[in-house]
PDB file of N, CA and C in Angstrom:
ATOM      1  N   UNK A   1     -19.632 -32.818 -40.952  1.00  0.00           N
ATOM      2  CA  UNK A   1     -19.185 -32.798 -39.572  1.00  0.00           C
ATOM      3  C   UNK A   1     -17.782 -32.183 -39.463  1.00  0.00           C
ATOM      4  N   UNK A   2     -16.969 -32.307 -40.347  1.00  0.00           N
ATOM      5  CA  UNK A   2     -15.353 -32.309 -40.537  1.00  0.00           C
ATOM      6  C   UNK A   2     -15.278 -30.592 -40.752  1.00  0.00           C
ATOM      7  N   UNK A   3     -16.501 -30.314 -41.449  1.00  0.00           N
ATOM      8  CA  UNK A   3     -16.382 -28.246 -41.412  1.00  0.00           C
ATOM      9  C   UNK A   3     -16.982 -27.716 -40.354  1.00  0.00           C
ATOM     10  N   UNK A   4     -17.755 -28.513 -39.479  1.00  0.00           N
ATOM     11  CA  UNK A   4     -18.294 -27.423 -38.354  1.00  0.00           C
ATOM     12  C   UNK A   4     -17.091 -27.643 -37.584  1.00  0.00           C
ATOM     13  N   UNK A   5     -16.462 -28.592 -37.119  1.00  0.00           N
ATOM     14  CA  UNK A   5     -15.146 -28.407 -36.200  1.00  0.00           C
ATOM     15  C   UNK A   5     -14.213 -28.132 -36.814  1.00  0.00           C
ATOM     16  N   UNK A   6     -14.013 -27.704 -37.914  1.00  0.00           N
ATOM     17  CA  UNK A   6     -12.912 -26.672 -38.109  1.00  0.00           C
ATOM     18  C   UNK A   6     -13.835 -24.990 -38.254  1.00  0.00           C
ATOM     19  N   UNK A   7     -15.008 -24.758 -38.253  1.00  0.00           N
ATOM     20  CA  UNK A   7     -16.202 -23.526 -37.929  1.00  0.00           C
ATOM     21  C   UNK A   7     -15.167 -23.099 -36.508  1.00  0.00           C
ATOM     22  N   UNK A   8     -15.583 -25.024 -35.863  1.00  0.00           N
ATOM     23  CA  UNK A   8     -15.686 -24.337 -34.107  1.00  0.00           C
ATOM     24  C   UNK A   8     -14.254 -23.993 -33.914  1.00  0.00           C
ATOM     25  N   UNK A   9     -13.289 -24.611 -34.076  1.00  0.00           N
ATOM     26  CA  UNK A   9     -11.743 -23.974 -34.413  1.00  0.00           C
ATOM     27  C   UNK A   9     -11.582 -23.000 -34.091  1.00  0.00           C
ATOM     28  N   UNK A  10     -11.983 -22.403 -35.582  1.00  0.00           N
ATOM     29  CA  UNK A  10     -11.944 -20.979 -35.618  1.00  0.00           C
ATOM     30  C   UNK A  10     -11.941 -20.267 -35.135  1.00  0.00           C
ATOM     31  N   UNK A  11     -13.675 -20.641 -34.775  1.00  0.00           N
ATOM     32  CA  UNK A  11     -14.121 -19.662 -33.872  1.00  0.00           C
ATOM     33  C   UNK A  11     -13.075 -19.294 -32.183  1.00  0.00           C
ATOM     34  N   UNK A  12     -12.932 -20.322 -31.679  1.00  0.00           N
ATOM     35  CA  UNK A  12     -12.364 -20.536 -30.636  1.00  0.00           C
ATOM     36  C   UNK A  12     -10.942 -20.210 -30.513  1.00  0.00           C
ATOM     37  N   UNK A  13     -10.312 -20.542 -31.336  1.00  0.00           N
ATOM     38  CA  UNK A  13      -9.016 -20.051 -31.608  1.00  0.00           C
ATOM     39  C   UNK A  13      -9.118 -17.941 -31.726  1.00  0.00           C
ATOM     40  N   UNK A  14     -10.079 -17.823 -32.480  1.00  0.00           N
ATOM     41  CA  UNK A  14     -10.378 -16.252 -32.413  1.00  0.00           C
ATOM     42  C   UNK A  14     -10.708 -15.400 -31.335  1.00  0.00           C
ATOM     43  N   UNK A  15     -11.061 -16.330 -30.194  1.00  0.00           N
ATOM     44  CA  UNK A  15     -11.493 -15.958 -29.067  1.00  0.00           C
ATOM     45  C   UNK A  15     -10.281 -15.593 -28.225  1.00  0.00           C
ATOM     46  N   UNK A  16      -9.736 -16.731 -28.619  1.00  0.00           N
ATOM     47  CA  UNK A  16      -8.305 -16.844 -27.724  1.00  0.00           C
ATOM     48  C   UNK A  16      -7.407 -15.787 -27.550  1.00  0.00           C
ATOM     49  N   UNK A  17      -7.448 -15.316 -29.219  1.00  0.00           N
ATOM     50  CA  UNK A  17      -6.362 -13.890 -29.616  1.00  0.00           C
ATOM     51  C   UNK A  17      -7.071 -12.888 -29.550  1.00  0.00           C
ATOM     52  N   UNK A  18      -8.191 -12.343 -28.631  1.00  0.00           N
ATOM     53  CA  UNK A  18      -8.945 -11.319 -28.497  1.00  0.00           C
ATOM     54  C   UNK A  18      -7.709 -10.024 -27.662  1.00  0.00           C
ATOM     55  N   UNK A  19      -8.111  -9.006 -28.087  1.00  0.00           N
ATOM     56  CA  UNK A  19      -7.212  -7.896 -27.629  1.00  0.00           C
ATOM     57  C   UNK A  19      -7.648  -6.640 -27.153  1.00  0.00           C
ATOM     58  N   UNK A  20      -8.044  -6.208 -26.561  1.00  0.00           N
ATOM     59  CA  UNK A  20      -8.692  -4.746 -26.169  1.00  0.00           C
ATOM     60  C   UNK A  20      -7.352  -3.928 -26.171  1.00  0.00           C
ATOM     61  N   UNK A  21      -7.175  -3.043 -27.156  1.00  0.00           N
ATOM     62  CA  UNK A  21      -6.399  -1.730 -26.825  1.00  0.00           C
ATOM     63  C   UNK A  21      -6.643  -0.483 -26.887  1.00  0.00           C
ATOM     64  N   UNK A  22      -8.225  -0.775 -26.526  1.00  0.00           N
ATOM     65  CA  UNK A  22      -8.908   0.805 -25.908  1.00  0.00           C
ATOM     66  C   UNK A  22      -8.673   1.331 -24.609  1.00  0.00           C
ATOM     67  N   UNK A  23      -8.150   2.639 -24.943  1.00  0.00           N
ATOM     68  CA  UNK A  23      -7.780   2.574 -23.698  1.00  0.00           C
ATOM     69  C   UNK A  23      -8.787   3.343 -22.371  1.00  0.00           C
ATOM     70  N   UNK A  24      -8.951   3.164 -21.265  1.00  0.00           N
ATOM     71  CA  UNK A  24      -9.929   3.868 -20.761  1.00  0.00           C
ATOM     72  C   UNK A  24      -9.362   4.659 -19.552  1.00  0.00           C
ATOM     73  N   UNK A  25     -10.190   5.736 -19.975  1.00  0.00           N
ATOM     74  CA  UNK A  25      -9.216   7.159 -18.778  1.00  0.00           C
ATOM     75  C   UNK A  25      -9.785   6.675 -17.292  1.00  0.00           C
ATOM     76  N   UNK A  26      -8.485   6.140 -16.413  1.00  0.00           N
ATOM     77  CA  UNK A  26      -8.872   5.487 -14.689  1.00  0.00           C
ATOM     78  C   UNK A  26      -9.699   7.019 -13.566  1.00  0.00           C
ATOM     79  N   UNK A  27      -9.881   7.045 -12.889  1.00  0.00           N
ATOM     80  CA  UNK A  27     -10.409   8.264 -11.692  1.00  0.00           C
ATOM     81  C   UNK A  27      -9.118   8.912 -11.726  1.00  0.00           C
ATOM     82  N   UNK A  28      -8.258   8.298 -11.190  1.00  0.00           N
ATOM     83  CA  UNK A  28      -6.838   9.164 -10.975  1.00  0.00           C
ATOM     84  C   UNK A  28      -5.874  10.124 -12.278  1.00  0.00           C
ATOM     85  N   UNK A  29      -6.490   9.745 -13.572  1.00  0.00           N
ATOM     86  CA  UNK A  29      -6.442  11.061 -14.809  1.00  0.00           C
ATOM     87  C   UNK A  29      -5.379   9.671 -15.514  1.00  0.00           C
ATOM     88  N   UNK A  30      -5.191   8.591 -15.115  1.00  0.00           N
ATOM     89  CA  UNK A  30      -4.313   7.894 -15.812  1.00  0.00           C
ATOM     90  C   UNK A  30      -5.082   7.169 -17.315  1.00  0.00           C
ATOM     91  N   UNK A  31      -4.175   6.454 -17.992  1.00  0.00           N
ATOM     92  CA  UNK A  31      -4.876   5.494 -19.383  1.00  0.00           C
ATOM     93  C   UNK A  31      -4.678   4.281 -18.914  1.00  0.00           C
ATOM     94  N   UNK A  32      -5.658   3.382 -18.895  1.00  0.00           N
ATOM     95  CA  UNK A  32      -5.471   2.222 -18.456  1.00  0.00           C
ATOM     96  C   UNK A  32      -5.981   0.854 -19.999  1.00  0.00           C
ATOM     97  N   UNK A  33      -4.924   0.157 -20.197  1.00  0.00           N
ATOM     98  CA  UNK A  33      -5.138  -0.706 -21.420  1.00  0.00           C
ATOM     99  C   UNK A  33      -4.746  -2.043 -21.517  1.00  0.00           C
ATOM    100  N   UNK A  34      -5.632  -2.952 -21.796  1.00  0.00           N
ATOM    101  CA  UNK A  34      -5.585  -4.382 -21.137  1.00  0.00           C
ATOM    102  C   UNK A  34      -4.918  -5.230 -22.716  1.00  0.00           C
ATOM    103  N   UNK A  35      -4.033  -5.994 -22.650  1.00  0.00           N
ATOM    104  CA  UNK A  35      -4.264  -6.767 -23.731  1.00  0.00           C
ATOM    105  C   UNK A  35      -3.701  -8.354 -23.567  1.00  0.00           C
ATOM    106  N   UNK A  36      -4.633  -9.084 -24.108  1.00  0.00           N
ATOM    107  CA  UNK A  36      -4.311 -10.505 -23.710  1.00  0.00           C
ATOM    108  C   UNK A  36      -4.515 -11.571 -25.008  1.00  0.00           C
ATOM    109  N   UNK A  37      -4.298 -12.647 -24.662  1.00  0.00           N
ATOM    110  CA  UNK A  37      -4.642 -13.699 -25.440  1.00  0.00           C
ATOM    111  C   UNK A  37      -3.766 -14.625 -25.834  1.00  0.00           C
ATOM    112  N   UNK A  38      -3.875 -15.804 -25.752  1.00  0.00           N
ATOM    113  CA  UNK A  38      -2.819 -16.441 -26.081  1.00  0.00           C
ATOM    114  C   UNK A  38      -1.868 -16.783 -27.074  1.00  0.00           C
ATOM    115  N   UNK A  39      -2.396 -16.140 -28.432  1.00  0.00           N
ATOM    116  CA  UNK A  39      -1.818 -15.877 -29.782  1.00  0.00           C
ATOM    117  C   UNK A  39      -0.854 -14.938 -29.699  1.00  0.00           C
ATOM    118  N   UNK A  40      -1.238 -13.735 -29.018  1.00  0.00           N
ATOM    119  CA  UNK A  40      -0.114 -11.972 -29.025  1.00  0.00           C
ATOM    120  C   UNK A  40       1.421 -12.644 -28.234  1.00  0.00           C
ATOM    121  N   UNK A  41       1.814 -12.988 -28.812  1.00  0.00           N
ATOM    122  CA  UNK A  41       3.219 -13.423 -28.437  1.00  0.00           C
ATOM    123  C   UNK A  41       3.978 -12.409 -27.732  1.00  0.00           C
ATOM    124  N   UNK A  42       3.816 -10.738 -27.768  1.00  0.00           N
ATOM    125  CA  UNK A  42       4.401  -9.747 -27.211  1.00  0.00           C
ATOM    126  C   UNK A  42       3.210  -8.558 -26.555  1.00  0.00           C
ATOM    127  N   UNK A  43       2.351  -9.514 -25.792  1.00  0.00           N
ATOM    128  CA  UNK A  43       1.244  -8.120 -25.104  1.00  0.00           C
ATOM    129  C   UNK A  43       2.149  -7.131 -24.828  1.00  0.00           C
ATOM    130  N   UNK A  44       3.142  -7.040 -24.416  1.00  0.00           N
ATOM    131  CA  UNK A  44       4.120  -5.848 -24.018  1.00  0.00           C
ATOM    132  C   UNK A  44       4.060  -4.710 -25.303  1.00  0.00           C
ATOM    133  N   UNK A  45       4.440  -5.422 -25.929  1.00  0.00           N
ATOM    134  CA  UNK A  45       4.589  -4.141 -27.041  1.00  0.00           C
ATOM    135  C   UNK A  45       3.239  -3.885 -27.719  1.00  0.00           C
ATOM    136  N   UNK A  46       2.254  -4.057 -27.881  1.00  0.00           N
ATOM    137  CA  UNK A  46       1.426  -4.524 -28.282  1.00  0.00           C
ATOM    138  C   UNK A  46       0.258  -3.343 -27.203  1.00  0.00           C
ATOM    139  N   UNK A  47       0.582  -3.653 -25.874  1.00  0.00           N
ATOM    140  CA  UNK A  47      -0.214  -2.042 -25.401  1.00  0.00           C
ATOM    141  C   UNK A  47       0.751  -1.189 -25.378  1.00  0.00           C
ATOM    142  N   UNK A  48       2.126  -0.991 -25.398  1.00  0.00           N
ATOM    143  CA  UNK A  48       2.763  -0.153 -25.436  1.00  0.00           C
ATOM    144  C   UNK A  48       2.678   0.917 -26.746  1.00  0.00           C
ATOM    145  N   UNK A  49       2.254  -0.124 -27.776  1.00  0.00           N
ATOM    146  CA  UNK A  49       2.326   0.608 -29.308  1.00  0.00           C
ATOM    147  C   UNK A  49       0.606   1.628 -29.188  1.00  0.00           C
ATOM    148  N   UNK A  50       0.009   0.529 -28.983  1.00  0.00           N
ATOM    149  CA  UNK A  50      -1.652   0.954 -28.724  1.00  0.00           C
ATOM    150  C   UNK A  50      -1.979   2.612 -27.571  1.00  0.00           C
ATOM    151  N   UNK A  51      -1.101   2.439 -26.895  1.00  0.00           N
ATOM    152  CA  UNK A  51      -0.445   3.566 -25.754  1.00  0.00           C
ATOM    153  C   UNK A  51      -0.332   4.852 -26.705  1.00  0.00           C
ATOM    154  N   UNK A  52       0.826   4.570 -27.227  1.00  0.00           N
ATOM    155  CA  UNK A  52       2.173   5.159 -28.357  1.00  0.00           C
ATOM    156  C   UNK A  52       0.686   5.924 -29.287  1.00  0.00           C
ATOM    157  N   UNK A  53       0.194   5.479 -29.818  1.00  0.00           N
ATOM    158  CA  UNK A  53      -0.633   6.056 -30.848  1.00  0.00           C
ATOM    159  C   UNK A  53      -1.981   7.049 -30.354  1.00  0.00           C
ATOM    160  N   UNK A  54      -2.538   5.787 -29.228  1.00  0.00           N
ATOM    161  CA  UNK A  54      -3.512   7.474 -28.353  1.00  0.00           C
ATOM    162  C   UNK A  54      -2.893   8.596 -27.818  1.00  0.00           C
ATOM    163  N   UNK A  55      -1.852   8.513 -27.364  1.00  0.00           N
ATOM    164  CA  UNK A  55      -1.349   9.891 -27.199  1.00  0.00           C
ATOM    165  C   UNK A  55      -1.019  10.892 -28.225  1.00  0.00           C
ATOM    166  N   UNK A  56      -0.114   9.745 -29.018  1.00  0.00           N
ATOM    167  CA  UNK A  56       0.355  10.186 -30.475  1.00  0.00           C
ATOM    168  C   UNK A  56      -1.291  11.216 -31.340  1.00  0.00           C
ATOM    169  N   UNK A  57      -2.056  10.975 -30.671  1.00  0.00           N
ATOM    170  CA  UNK A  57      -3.195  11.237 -31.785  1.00  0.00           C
ATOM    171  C   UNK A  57      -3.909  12.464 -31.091  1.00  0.00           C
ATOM    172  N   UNK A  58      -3.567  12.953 -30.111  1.00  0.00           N
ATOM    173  CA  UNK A  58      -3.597  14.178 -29.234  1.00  0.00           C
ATOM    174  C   UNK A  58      -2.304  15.035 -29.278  1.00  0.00           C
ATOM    175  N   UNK A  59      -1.075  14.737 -29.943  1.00  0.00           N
ATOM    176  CA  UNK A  59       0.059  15.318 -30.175  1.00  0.00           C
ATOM    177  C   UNK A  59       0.829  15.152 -28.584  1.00  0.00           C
ATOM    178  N   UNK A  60       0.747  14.405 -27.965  1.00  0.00           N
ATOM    179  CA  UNK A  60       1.330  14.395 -26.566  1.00  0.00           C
ATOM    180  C   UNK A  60       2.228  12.894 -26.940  1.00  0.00           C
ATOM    181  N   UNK A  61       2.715  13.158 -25.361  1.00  0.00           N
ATOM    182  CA  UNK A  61       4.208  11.868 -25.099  1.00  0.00           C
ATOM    183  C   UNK A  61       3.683  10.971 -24.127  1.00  0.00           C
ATOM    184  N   UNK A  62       3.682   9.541 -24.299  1.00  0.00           N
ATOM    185  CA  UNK A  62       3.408   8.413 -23.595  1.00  0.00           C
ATOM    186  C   UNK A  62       4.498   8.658 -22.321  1.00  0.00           C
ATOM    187  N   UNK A  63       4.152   8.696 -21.109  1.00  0.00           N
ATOM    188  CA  UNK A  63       4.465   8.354 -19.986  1.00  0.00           C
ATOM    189  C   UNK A  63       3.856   7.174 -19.082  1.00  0.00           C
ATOM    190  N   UNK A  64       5.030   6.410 -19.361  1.00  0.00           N
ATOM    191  CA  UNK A  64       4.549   4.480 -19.152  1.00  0.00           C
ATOM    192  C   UNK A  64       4.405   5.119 -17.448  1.00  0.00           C
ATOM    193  N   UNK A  65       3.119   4.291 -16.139  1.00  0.00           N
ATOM    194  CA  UNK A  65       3.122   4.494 -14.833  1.00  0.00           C
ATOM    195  C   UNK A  65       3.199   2.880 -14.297  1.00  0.00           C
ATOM    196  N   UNK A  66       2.560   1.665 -14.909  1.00  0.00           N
ATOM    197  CA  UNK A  66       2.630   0.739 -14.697  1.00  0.00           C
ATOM    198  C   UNK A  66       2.584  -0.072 -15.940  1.00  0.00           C
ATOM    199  N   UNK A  67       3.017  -1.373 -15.730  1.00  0.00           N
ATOM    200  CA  UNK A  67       3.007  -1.948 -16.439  1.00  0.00           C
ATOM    201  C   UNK A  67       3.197  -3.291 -16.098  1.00  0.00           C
ATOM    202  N   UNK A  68       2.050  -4.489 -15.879  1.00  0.00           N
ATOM    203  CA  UNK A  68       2.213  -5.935 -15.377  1.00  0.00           C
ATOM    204  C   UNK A  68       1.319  -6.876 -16.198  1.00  0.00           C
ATOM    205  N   UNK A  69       2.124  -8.137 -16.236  1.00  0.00           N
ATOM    206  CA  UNK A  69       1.782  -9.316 -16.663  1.00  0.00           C
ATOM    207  C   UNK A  69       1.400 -10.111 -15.600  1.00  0.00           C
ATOM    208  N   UNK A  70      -0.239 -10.330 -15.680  1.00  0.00           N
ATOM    209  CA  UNK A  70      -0.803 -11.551 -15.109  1.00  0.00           C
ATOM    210  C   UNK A  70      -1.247 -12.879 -15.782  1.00  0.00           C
ATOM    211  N   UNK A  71      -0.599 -14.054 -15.440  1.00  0.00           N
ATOM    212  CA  UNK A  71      -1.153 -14.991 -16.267  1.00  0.00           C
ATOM    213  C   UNK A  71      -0.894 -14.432 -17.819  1.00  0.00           C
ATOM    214  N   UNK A  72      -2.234 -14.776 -18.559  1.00  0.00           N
ATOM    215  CA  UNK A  72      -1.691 -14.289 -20.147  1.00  0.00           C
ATOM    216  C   UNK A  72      -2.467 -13.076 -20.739  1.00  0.00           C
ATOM    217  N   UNK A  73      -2.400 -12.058 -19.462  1.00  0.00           N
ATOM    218  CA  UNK A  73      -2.931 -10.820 -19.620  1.00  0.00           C
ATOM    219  C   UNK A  73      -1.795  -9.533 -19.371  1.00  0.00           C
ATOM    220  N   UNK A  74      -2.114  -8.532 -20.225  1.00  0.00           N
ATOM    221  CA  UNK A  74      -0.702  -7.601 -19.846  1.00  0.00           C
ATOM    222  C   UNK A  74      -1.842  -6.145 -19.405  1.00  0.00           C
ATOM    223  N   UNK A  75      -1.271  -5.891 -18.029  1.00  0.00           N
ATOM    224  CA  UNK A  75      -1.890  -4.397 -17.811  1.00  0.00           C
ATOM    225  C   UNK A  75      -1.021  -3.323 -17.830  1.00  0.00           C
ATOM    226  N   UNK A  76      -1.544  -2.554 -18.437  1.00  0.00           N
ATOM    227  CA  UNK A  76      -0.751  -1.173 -18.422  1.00  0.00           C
ATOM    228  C   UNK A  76      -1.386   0.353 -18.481  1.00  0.00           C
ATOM    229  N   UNK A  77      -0.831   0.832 -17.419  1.00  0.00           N
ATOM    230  CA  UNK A  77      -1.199   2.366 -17.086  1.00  0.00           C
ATOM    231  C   UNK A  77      -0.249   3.308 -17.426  1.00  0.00           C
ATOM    232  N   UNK A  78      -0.995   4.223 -17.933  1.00  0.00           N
ATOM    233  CA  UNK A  78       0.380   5.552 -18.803  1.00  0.00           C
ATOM    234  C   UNK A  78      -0.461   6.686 -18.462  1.00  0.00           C
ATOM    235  N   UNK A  79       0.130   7.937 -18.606  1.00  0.00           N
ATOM    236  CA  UNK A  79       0.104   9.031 -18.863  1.00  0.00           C
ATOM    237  C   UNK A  79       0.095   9.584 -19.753  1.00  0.00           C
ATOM    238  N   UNK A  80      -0.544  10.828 -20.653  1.00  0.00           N
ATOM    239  CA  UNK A  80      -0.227  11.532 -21.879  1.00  0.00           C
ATOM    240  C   UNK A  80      -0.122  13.097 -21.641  1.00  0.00           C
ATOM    241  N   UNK A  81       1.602  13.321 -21.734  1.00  0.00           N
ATOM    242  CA  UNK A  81       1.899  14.325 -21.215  1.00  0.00           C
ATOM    243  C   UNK A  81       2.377  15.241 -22.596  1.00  0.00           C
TER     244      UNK A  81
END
């Protein structure tokens, strides 16, 4: 009994620190990239870096357009110029 609730723990705790930093191109030509969870102590940097590297990987420059914290979710919209 004492290993499935530390199983379910786990599991749950893993859920918690889930992160999407794919980013997906919005209608308006922007990058839009969500990252949350209650473990990421710095969602800020965290889509900012995730940002930083898709552009980086097209040889272009991150141009931050938004950037907000809801609750324990961070949204952010950029440009790759």
């Amino acid at each position: 009994m004492k290993k499935i609730f530390v199983v379910f723990l786990v599991v749950v705790l893993a859920g918690c620190s889930s992160t999407s930093t794919v980013p997906v191109k919005t209608i308006d030509g922007t990058y839009h990239i969500e990252t949350s969870g209650l473990i990421d102590f710095n969602p800020h940097k965290t889509a900012i870096n995730a940002a930083n590297e898709h552009c980086a990987s097209m040889s272009l420059e991150t141009v931050l357009v938004k950037s907000e914290m809801v609750d324990y979710a961070m949204f952010t919209d950029y440009l790759c110029e």
